[in-house]
PDB file of N, CA and C in Angstrom:
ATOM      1  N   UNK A   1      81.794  96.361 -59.867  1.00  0.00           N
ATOM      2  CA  UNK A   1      80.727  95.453 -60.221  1.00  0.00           C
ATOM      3  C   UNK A   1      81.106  94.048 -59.774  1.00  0.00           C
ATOM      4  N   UNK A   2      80.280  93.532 -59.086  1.00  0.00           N
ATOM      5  CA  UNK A   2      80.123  91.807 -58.959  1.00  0.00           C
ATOM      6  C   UNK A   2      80.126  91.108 -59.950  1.00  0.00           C
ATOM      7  N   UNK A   3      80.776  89.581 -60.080  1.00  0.00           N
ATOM      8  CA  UNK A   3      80.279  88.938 -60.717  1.00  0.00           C
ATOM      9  C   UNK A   3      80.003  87.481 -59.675  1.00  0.00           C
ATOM     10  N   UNK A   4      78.515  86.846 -60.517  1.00  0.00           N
ATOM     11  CA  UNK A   4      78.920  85.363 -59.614  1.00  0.00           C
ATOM     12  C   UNK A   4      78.460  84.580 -60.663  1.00  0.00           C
ATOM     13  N   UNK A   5      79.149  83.363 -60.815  1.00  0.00           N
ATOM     14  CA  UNK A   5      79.515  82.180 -61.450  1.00  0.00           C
ATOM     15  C   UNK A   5      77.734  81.288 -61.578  1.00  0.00           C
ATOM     16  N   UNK A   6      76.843  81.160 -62.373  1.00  0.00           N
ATOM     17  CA  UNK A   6      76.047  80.338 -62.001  1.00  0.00           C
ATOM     18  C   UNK A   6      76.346  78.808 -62.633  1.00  0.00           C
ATOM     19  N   UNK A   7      76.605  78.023 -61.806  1.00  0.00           N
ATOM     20  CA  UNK A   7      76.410  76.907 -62.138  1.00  0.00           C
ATOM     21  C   UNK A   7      75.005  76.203 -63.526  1.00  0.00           C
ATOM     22  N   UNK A   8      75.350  74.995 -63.612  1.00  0.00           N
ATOM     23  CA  UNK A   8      74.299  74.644 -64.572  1.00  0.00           C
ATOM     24  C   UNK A   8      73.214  74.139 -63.512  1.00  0.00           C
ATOM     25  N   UNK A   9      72.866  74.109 -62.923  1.00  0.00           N
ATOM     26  CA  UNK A   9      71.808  73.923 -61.763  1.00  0.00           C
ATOM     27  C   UNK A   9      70.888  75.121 -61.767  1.00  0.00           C
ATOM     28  N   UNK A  10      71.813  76.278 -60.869  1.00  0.00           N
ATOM     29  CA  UNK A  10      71.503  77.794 -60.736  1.00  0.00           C
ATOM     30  C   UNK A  10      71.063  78.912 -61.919  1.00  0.00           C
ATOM     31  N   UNK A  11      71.842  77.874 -63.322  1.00  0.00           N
ATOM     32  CA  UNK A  11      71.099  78.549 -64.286  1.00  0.00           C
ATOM     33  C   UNK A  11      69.740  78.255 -64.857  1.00  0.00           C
ATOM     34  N   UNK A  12      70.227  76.740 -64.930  1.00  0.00           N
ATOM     35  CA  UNK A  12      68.287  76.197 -64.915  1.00  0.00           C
ATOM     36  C   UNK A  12      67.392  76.541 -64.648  1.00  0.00           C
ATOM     37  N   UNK A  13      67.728  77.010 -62.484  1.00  0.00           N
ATOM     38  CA  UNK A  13      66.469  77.755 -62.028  1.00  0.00           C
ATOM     39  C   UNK A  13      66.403  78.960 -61.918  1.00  0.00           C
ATOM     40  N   UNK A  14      67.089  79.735 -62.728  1.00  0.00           N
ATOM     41  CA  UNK A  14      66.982  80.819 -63.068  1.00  0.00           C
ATOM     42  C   UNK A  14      66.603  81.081 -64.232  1.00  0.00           C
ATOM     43  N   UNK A  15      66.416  80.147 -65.499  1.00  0.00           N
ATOM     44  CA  UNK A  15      65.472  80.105 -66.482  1.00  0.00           C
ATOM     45  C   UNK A  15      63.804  79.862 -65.949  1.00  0.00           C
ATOM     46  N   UNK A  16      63.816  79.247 -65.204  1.00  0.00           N
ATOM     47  CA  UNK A  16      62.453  78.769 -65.112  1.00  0.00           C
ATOM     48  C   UNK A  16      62.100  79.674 -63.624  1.00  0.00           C
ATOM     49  N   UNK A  17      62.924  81.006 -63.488  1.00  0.00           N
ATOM     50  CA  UNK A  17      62.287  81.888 -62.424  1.00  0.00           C
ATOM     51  C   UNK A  17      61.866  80.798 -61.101  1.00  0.00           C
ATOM     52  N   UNK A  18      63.145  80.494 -60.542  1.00  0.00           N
ATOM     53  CA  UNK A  18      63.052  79.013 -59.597  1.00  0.00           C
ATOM     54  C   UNK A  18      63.966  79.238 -58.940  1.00  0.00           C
ATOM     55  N   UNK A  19      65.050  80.469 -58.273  1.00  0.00           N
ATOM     56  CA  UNK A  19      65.706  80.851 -57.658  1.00  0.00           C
ATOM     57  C   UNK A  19      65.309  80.846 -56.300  1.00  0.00           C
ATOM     58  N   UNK A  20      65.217  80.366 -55.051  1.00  0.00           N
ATOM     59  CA  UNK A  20      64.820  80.059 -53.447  1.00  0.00           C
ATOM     60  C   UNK A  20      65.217  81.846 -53.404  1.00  0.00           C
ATOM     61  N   UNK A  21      63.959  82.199 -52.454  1.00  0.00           N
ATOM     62  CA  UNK A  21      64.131  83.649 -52.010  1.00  0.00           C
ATOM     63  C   UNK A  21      65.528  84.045 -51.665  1.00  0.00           C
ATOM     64  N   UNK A  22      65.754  82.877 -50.755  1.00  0.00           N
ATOM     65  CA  UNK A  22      67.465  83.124 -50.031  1.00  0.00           C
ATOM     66  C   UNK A  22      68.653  83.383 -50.875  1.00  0.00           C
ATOM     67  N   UNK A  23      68.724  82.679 -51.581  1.00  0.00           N
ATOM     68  CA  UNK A  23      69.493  82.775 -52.890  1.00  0.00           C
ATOM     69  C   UNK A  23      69.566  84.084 -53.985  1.00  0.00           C
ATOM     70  N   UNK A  24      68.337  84.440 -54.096  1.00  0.00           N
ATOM     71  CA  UNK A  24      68.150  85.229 -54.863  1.00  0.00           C
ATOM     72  C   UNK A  24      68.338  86.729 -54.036  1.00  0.00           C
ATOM     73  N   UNK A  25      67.965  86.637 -52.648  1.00  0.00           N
ATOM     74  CA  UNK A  25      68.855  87.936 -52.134  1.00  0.00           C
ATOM     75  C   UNK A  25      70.038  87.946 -52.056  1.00  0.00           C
ATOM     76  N   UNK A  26      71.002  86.829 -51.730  1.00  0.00           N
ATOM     77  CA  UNK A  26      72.309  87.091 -51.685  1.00  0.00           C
ATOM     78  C   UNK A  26      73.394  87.222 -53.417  1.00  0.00           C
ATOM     79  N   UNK A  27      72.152  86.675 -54.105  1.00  0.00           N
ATOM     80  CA  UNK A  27      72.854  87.238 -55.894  1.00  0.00           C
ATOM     81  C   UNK A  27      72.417  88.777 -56.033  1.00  0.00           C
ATOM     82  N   UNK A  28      71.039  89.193 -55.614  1.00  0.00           N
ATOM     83  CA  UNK A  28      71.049  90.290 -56.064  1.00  0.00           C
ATOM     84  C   UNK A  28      72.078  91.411 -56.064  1.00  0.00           C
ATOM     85  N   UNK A  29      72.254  92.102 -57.122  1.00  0.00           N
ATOM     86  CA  UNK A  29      73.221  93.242 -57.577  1.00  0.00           C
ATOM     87  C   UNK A  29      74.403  92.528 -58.461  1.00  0.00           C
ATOM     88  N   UNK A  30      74.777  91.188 -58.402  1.00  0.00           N
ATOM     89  CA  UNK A  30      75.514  90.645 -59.039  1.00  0.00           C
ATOM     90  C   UNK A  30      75.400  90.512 -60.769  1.00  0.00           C
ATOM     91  N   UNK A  31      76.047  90.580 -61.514  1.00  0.00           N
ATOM     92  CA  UNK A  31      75.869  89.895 -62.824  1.00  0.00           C
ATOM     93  C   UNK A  31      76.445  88.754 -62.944  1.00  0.00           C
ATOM     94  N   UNK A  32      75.355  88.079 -63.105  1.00  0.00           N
ATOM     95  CA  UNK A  32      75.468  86.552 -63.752  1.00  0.00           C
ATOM     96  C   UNK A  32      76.042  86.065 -64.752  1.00  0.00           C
ATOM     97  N   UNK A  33      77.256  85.130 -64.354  1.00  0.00           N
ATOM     98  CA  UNK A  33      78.208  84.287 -65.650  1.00  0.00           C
ATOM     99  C   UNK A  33      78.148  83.419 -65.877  1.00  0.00           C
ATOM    100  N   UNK A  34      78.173  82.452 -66.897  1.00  0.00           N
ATOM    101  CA  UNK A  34      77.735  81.215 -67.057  1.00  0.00           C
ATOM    102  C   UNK A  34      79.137  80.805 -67.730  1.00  0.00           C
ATOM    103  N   UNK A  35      79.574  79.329 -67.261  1.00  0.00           N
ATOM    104  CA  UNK A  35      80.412  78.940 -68.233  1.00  0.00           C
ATOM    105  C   UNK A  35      80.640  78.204 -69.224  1.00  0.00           C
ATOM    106  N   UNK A  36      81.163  77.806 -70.666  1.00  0.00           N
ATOM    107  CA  UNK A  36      81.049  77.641 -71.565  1.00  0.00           C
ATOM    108  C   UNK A  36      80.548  75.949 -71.378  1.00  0.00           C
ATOM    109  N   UNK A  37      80.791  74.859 -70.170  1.00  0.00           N
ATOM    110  CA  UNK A  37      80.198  73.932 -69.735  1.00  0.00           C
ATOM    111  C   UNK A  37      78.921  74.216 -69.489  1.00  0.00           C
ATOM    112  N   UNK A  38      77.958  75.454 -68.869  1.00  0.00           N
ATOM    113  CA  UNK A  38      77.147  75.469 -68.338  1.00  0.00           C
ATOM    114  C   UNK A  38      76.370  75.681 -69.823  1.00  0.00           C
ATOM    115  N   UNK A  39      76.928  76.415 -71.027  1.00  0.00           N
ATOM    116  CA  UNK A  39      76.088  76.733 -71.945  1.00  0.00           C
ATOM    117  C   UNK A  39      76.170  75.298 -72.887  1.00  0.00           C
ATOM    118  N   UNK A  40      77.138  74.524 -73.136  1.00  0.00           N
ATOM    119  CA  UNK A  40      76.699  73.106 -73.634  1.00  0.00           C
ATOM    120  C   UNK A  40      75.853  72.276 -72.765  1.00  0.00           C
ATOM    121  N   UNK A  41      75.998  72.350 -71.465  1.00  0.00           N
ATOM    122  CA  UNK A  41      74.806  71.124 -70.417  1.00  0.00           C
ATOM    123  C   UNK A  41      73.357  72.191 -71.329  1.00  0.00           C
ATOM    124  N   UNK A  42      73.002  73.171 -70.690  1.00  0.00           N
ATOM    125  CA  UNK A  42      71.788  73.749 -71.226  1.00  0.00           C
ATOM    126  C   UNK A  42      71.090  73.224 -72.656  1.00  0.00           C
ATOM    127  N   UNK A  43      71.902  73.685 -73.255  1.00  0.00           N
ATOM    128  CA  UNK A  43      71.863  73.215 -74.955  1.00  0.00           C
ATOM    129  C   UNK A  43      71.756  71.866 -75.444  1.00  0.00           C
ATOM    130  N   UNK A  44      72.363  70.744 -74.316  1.00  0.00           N
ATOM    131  CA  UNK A  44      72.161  69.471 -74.608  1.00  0.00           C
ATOM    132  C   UNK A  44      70.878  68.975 -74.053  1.00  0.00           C
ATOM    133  N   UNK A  45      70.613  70.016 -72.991  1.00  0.00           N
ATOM    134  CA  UNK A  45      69.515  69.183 -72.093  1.00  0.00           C
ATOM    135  C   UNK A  45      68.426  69.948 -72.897  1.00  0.00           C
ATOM    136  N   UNK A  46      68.379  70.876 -73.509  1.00  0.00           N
ATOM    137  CA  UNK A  46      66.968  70.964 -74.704  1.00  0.00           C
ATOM    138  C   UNK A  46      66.903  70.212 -75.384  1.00  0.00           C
ATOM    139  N   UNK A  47      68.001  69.717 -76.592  1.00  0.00           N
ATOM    140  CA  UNK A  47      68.219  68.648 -77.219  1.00  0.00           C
ATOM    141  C   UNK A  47      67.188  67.587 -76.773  1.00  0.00           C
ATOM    142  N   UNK A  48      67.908  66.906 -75.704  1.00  0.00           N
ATOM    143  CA  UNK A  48      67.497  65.746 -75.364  1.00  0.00           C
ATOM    144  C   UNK A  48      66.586  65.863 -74.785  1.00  0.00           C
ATOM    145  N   UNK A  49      65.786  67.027 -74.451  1.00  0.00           N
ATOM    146  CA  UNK A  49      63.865  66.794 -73.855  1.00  0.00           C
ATOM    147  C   UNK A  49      63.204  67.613 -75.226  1.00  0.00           C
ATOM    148  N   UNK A  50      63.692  67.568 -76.349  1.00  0.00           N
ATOM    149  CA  UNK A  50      62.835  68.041 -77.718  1.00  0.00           C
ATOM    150  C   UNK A  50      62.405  69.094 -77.384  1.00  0.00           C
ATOM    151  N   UNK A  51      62.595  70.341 -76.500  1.00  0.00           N
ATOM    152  CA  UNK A  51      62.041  71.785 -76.430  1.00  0.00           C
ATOM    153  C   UNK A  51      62.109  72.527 -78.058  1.00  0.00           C
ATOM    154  N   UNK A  52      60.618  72.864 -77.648  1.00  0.00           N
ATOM    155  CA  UNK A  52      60.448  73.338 -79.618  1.00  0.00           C
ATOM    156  C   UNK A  52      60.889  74.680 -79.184  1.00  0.00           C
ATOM    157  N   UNK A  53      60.865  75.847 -80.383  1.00  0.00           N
ATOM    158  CA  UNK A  53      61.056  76.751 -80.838  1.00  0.00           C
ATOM    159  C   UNK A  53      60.971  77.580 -79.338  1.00  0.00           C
ATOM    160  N   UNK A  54      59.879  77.988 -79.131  1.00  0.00           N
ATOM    161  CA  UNK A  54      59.212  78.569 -78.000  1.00  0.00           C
ATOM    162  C   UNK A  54      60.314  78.435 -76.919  1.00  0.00           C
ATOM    163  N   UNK A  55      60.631  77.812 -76.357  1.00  0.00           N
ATOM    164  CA  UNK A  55      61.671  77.164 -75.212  1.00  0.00           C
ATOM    165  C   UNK A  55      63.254  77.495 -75.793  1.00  0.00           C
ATOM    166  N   UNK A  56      63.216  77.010 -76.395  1.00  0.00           N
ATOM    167  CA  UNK A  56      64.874  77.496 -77.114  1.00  0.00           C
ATOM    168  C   UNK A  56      65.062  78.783 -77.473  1.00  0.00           C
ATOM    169  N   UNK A  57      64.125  79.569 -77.578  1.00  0.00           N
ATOM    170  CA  UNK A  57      63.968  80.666 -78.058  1.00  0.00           C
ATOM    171  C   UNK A  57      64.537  81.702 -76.329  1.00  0.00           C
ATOM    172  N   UNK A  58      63.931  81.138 -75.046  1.00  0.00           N
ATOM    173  CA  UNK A  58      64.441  81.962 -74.228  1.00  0.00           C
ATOM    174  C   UNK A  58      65.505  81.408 -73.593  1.00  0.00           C
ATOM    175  N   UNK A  59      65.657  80.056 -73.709  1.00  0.00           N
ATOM    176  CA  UNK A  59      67.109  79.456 -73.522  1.00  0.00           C
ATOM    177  C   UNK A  59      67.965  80.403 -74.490  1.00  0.00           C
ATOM    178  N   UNK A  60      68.002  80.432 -75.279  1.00  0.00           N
ATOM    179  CA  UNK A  60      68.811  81.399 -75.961  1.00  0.00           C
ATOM    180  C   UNK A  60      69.307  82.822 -75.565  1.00  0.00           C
ATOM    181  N   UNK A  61      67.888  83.873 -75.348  1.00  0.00           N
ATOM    182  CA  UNK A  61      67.315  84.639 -74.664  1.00  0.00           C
ATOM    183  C   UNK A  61      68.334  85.314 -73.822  1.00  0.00           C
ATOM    184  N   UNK A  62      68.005  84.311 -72.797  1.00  0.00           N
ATOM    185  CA  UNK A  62      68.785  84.558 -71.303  1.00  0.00           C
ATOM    186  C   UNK A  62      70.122  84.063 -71.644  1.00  0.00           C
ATOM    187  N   UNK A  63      70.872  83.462 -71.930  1.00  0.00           N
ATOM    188  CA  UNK A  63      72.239  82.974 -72.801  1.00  0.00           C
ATOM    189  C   UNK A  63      72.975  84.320 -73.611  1.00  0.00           C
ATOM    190  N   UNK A  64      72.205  84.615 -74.147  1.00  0.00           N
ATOM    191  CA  UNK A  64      72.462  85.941 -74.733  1.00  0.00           C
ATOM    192  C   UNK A  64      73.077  87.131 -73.734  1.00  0.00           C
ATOM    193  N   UNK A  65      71.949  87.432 -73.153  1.00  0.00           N
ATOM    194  CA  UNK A  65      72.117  88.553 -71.852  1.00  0.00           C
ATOM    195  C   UNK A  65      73.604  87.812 -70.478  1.00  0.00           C
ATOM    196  N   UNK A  66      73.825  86.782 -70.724  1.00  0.00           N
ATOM    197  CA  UNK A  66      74.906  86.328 -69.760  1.00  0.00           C
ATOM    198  C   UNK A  66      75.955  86.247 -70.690  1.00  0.00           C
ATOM    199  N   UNK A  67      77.358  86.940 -70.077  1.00  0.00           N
ATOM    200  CA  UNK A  67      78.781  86.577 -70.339  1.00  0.00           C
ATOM    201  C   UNK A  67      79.130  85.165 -70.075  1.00  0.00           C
ATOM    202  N   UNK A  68      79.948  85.062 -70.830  1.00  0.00           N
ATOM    203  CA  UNK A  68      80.043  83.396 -70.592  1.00  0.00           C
ATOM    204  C   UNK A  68      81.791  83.290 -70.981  1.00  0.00           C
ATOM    205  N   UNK A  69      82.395  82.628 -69.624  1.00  0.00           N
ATOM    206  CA  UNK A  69      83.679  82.170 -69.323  1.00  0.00           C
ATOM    207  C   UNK A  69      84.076  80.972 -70.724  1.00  0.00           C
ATOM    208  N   UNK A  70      84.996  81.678 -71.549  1.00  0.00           N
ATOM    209  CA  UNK A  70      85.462  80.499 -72.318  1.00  0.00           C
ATOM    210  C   UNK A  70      86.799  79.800 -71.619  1.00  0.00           C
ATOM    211  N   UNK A  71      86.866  78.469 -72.607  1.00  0.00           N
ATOM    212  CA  UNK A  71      88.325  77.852 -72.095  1.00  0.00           C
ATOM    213  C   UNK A  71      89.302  78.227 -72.353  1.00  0.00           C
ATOM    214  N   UNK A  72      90.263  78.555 -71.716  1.00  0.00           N
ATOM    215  CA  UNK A  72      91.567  78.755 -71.958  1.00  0.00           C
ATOM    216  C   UNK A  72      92.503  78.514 -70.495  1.00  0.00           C
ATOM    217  N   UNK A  73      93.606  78.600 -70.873  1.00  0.00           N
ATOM    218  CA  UNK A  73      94.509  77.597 -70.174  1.00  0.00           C
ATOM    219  C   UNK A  73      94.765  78.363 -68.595  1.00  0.00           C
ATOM    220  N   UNK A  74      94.860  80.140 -68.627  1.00  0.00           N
ATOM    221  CA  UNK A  74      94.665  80.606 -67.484  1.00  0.00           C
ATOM    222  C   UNK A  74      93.222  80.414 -66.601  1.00  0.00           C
ATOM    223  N   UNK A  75      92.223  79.839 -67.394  1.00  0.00           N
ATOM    224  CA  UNK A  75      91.110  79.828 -66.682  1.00  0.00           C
ATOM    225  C   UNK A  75      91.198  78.621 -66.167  1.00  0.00           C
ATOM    226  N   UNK A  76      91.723  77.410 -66.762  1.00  0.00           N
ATOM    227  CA  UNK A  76      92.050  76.325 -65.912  1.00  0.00           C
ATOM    228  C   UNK A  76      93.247  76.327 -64.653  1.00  0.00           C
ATOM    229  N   UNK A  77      93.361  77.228 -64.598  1.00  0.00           N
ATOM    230  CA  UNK A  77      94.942  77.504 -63.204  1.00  0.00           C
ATOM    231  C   UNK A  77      94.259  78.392 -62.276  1.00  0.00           C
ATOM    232  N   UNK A  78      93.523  78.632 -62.447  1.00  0.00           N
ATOM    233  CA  UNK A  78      92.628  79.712 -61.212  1.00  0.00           C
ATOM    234  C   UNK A  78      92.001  78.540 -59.866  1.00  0.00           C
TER     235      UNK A  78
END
């Protein structure tokens, strides 16, 4: 199994189904990881544009369904 890393950019537009065709063929078959930076930027940037219930609800959603890289000290030496 693949994995590829989405950035907090790549996850954005992959919440809002905003992936460029090109892109989205060369992820396909991959599972998507997000890292524990990418899940605080997300979470702050609802915060700070007031997304009600509805919106946080699939920010969550899709957060859920992705593994997500925590910190630890071998992950900083890679």
């Amino acid at each position: 199994m693949d994995y590829v890393v989405y950035d907090t950019n790549i996850a954005s537009l992959a919440l809002k189904v905003e992936i460029p065709a090109t892109l989205t063929a060369r992820l396909l078959g991959a599972v998507p990881v997000v890292s524990f930076v990418t899940v605080g930027e997300l979470r702050k940037w609802a915060e700070l544009r007031s997304w009600g219930a509805r919106r946080r609800g699939v920010l969550d959603g899709w957060l859920h369904d992705r593994p997500v890289i925590d910190s630890t000290v071998e992950v900083s030496n890679i």
